[in-house]
Protein backbone atom coordinates (compact mmCIF):
# COMPACT_ATOMS: atom_id res chain seq x y z
CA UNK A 1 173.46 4.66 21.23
CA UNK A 2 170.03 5.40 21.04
CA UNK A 3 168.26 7.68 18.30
CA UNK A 4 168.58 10.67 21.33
CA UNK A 5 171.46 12.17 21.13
CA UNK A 6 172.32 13.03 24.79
CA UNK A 7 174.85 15.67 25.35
CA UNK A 8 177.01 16.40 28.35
CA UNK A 9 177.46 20.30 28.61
CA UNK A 10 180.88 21.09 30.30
CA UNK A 11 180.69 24.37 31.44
CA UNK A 12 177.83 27.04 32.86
CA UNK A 13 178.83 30.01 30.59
CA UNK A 14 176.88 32.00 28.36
CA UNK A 15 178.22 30.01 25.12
CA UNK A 16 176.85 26.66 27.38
CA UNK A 17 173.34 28.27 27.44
CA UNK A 18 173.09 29.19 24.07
CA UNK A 19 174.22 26.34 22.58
CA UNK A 20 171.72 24.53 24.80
CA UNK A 21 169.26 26.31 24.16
CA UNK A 22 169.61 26.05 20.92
CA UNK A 23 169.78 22.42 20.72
CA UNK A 24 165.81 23.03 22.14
CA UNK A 25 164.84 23.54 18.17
CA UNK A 26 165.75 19.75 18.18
CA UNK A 27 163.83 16.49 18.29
CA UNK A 28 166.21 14.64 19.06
CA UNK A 29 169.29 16.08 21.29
CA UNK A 30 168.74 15.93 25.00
CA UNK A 31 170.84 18.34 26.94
CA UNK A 32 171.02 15.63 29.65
CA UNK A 33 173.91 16.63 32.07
CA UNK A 34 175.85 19.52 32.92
CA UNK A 35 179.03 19.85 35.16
CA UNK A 36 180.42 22.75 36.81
CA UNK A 37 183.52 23.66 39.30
CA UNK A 38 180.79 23.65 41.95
CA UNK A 39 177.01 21.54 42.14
CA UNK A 40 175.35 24.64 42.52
CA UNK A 41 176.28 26.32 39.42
CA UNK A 42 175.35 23.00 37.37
CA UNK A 43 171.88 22.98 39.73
CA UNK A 44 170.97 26.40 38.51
CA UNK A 45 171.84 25.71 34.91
CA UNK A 46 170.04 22.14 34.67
CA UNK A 47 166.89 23.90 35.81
CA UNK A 48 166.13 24.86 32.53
CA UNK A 49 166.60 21.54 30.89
CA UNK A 50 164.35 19.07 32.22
CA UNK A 51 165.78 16.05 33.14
CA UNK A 52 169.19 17.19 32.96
CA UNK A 53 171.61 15.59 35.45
CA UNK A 54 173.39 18.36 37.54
CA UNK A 55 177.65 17.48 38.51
CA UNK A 56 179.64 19.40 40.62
CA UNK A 57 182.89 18.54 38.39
CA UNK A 58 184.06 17.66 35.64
CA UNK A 59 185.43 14.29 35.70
CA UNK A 60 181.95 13.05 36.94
CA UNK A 61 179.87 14.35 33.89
CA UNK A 62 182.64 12.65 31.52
CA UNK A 63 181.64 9.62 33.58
CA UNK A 64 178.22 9.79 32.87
CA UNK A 65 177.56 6.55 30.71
CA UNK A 66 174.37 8.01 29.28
CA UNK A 67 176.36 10.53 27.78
CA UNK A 68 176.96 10.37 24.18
CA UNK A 69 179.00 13.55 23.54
CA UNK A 70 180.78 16.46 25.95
CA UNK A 71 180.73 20.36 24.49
CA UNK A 72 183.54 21.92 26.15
CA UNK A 73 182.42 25.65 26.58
CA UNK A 74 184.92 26.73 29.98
CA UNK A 75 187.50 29.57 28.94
CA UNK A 76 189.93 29.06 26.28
CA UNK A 77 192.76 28.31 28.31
CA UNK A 78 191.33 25.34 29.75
CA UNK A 79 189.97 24.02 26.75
CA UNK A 80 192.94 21.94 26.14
CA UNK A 81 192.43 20.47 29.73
CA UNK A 82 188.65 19.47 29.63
CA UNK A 83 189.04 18.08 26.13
CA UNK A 84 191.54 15.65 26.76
CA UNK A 85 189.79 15.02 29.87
CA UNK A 86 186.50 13.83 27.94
CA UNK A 87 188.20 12.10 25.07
CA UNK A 88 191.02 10.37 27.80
CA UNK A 89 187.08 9.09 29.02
CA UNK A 90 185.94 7.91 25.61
CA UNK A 91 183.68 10.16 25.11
CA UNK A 92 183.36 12.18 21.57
CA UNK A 93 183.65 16.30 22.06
CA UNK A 94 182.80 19.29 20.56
CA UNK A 95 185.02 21.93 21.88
CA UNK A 96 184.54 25.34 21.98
CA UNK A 97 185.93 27.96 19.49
CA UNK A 98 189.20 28.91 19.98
CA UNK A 99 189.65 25.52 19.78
CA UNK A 100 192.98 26.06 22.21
CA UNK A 101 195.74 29.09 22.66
CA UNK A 102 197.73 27.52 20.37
CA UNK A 103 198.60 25.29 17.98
CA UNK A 104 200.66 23.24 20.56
CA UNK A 105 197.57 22.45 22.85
CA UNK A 106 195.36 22.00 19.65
CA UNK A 107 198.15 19.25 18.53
CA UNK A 108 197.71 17.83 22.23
CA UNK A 109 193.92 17.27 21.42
CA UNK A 110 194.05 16.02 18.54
CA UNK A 111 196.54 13.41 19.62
CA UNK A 112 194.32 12.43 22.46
CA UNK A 113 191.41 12.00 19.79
CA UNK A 114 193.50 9.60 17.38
CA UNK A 115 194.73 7.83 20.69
CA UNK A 116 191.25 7.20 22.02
CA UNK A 117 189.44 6.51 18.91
CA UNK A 118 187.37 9.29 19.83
CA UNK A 119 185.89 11.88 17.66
CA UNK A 120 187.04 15.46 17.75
CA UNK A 121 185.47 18.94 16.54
CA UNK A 122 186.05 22.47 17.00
CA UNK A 123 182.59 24.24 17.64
CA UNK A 124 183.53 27.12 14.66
CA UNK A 125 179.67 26.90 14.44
CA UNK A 126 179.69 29.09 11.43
CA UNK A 127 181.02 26.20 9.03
CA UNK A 128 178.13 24.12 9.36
CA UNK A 129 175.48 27.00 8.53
CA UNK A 130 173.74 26.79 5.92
CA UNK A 131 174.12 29.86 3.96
CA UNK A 132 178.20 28.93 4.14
CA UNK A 133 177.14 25.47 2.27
CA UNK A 134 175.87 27.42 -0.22
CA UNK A 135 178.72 29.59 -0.27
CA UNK A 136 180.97 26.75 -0.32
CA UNK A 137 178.15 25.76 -4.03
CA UNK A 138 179.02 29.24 -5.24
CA UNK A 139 182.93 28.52 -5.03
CA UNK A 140 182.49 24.78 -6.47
CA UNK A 141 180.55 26.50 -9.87
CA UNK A 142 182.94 28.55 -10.49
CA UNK A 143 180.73 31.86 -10.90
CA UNK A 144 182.85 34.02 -9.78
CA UNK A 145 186.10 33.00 -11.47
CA UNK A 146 189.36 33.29 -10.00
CA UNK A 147 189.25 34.56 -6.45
CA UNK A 148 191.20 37.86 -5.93
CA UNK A 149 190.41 38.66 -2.85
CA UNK A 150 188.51 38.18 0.84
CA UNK A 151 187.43 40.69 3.17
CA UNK A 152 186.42 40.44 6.67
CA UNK A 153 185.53 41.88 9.74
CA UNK A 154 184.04 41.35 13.34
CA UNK A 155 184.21 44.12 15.89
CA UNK A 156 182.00 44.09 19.01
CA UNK A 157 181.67 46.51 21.95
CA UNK A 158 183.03 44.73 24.63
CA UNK A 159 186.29 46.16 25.82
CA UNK A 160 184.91 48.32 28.15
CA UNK A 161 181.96 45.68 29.61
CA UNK A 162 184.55 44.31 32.01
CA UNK A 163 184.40 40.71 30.78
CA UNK A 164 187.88 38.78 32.07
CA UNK A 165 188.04 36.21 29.54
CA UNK A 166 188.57 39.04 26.98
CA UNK A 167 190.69 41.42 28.99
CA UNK A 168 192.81 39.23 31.24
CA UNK A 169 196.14 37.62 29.75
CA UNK A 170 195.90 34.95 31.88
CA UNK A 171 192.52 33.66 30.43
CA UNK A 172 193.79 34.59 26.74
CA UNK A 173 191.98 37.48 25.91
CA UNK A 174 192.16 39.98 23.61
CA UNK A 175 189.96 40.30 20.39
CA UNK A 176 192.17 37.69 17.86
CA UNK A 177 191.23 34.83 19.73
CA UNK A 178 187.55 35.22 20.41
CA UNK A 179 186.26 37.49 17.80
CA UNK A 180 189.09 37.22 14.96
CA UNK A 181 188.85 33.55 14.78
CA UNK A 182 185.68 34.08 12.71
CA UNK A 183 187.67 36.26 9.72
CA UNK A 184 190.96 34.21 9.90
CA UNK A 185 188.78 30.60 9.63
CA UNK A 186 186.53 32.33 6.93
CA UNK A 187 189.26 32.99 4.80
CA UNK A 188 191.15 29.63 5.42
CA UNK A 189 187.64 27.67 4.19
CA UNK A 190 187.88 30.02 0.82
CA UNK A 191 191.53 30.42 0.19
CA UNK A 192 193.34 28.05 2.24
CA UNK A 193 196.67 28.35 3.68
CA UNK A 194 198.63 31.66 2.84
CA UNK A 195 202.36 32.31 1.91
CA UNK A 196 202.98 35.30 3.57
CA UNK A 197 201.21 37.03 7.16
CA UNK A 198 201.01 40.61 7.77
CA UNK A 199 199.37 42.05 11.15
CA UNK A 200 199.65 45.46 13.55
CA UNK A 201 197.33 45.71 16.29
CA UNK A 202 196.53 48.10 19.18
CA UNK A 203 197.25 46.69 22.76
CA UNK A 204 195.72 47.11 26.06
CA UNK A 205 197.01 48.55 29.17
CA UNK A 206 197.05 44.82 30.37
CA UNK A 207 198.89 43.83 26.85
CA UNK A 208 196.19 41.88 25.12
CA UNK A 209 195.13 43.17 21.72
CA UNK A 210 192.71 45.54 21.66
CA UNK A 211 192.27 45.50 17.77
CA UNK A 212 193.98 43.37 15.26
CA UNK A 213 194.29 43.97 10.80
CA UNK A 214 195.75 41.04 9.28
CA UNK A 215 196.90 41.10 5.77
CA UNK A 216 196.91 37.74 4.10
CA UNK A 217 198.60 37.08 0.83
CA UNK A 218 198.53 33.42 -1.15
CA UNK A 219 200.29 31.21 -3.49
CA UNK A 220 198.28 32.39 -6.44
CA UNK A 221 198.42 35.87 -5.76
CA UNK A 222 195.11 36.39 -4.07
CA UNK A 223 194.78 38.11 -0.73
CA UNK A 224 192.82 38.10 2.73
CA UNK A 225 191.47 41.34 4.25
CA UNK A 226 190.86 40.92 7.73
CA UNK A 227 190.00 42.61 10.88
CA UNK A 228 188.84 42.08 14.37
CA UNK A 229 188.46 44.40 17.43
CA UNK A 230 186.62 44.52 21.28
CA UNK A 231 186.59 48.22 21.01
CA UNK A 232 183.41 49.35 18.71
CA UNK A 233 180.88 47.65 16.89
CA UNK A 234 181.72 47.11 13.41
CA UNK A 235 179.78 46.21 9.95
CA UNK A 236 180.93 42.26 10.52
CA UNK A 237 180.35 41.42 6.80
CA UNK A 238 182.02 39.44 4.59
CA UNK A 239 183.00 39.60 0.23
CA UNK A 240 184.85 36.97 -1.90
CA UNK A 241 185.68 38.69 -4.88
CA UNK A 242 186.63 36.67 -8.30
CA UNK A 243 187.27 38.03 -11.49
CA UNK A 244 183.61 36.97 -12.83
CA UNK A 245 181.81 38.52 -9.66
CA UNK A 246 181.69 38.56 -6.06
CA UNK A 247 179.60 37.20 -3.06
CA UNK A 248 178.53 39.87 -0.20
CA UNK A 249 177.55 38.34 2.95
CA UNK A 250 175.41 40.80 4.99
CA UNK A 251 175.67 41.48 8.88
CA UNK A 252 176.53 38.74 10.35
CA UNK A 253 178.78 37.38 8.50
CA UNK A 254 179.12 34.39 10.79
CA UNK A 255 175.32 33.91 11.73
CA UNK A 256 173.02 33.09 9.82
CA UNK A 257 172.58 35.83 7.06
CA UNK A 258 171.37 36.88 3.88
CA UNK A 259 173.53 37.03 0.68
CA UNK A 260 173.86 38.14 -2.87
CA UNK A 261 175.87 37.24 -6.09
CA UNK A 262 176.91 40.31 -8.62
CA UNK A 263 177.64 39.21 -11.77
CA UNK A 264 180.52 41.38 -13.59
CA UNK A 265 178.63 41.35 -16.49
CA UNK A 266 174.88 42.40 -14.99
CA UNK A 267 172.65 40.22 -12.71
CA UNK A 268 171.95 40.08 -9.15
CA UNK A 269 171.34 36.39 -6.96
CA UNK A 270 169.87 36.92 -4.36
CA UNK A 271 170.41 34.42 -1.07
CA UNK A 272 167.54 35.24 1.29
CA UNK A 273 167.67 34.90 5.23
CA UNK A 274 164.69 32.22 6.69
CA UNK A 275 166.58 30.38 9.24
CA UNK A 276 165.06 30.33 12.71
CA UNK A 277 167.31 30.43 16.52
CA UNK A 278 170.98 31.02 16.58
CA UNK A 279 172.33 28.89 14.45
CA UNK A 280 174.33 27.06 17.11
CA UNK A 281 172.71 23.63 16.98
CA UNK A 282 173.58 23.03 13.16
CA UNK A 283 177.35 21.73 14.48
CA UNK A 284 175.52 19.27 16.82
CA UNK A 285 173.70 17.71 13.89
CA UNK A 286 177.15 17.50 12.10
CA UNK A 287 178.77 15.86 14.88
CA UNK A 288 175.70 13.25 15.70
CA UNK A 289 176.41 12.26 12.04
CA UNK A 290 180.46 12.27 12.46
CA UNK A 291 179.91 10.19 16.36
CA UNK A 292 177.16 7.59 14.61
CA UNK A 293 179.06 7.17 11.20
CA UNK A 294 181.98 5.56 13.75
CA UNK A 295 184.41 8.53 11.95
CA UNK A 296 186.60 10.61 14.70
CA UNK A 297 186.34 14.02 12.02
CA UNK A 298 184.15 16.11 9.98
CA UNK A 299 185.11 17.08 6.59
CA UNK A 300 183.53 20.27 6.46
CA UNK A 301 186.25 21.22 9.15
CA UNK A 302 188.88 18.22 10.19
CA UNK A 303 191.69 18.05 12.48
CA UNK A 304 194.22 19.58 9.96
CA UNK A 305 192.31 22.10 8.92
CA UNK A 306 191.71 22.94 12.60
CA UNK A 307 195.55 22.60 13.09
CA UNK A 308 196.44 25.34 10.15
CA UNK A 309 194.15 27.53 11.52
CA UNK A 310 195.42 27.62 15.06
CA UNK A 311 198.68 27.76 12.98
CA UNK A 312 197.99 30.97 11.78
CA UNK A 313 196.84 32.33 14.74
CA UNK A 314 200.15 32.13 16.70
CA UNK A 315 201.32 33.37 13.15
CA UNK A 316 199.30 36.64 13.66
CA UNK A 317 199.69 36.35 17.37
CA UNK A 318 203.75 36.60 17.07
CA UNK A 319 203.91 39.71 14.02
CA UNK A 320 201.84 41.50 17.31
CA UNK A 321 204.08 40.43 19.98
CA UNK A 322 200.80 38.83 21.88
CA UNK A 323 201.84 36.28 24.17
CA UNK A 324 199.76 34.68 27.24
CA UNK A 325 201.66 33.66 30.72
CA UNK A 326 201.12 29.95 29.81
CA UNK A 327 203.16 29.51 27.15
């Protein structure tokens, strides 16, 4: 491998673009190949990335031997598909968030990862930003105390833009996969695993959740707050509160944002905002150090924690009575 870090982008979308884009604010990662269901979809995306090698499908950008990792960015349901594809070809992916539909496809992947020898990673970019390192400090010291509670929200307009992947059944839409992935993985990275699931949601006229409110509760009494929905914009912040103090995240929650700490007894920390682009290409420089450290996982986020939270999803998925024709 050699200090580039070439990437094979599997997919045209706008996720594909961004992240590629993004990867721009980099040195050293080469978008270097793109595949797409037809040549001159990958044509028109490689344009912007020169030198970038242009496929027509799939299982001839996995063949690339230049390639030193695939990000899968095609529509959820096919995620478990291209992934296993790429890793079956012993090549190391980064796979778009939802990771899968399920937990039973995300098991699938996994599998195919431990089989190969491959490294795995779900692209839940907002783990590897780094105002959530610092929040992940905060929690370690122990300033706030004894976490009580998590709140959480992401609501875009998007219901009525027409967009199939969130409106169809059979490509898994519906806002808890998409947008309420952020909340639900937030709140697993502070609090874990919970003991008990509560969730209601407003469906569609095509039966996909409009808008979902999941209630959380854990083993040590504290509780998750969390919401999601395609219909309106919402606030899409984020507080972990603790009996010392809590830590507000401002809008967005899951970008990169500014922060504060509030003491209970007096005093203000603030966490200021100075980051630069999306905030995408911070998971690429985690997995270049996961592929070239010869380890198939990232701690920040490994397969099992990957596996609860797809867990939890058909959890939440099942109190709402959401299910997709695949399954």
């Amino acid at each position: 491998m050699s200090q580039e870090f070439k990437w094979g982008i599997l997919g045209t979308g706008g996720i594909a673009r961004a992240f590629a884009r993004d990867l721009t604010f980099l040195n050293n990662h080469i978008v270097a190949a793109v595949g797409s269901r037809t040549k001159e979809s990958a044509e028109d995306f490689s344009m912007e990335f020169p030198g970038c090698a242009a496929y027509g499908s799939y299982e001839e950008l996995v063949a690339d031997p230049d390639i030193d990792a695939i990000y899968v960015a095609t529509p959820h349901p096919m995620h478990v598909t291209h992934t296993v594809l790429a890793l079956n070809a012993g090549k190391p992916v980064l796979c778009e968030k939802p990771f899968s539909i399920n937990s039973s496809e995300a098991r699938q992947m996994v599998e195919a990862s431990i089989h190969n020898n491959v490294a795995l990673l779900e692209a839940m970019w907002m783990r590897f930003l780094p105002h959530i390192f610092d929040v992940r400090k905060i929690l370690a010291s122990g300033v706030l105390g004894e976490i009580i509670s998590v709140t959480a929200d992401h609501g875009q307009r998007l219901a009525d833009q027409g967009i199939p992947r969130l409106i169809e059944p059979s490509l898994a839409g519906g806002a808890l996969l998409d947008l309420g992935i952020y909340p639900v993985s937030f709140a697993h990275m502070v609090l874990g695993v919970p003991t008990s699931i509560q969730a209601a949601a407003v469906m569609t006229d095509k039966g996909v959740d409009a808008s979902t409110s999941m209630l959380f509760t854990y083993a040590s009494g504290a509780q998750a707050i969390l919401s999601t929905t395609m219909i309106a914009q919402t606030p899409c912040r984020a507080v972990i509160s603790g009996v010392n103090g809590w830590l507000e995240i401002d809008r967005t929650f899951y970008n990169p944002a500014s922060m504060r700490v509030h003491l209970y007894e007096g005093g203000t920390t603030e966490y200021p905002i100075s980051y630069q682009g999306h905030g995408l290409r911070e998971q690429a420089i985690e997995f270049e150090r996961v592929v070239r450290s010869g380890k198939y996982e990232s701690e920040h986020l490994t397969h099992k924690h990957t596996l609860e939270i797809m867990e939890l999803m058909d959890q939440v998925r099942s109190k709402i009575g959401l299910k997709y024709p695949s399954e």
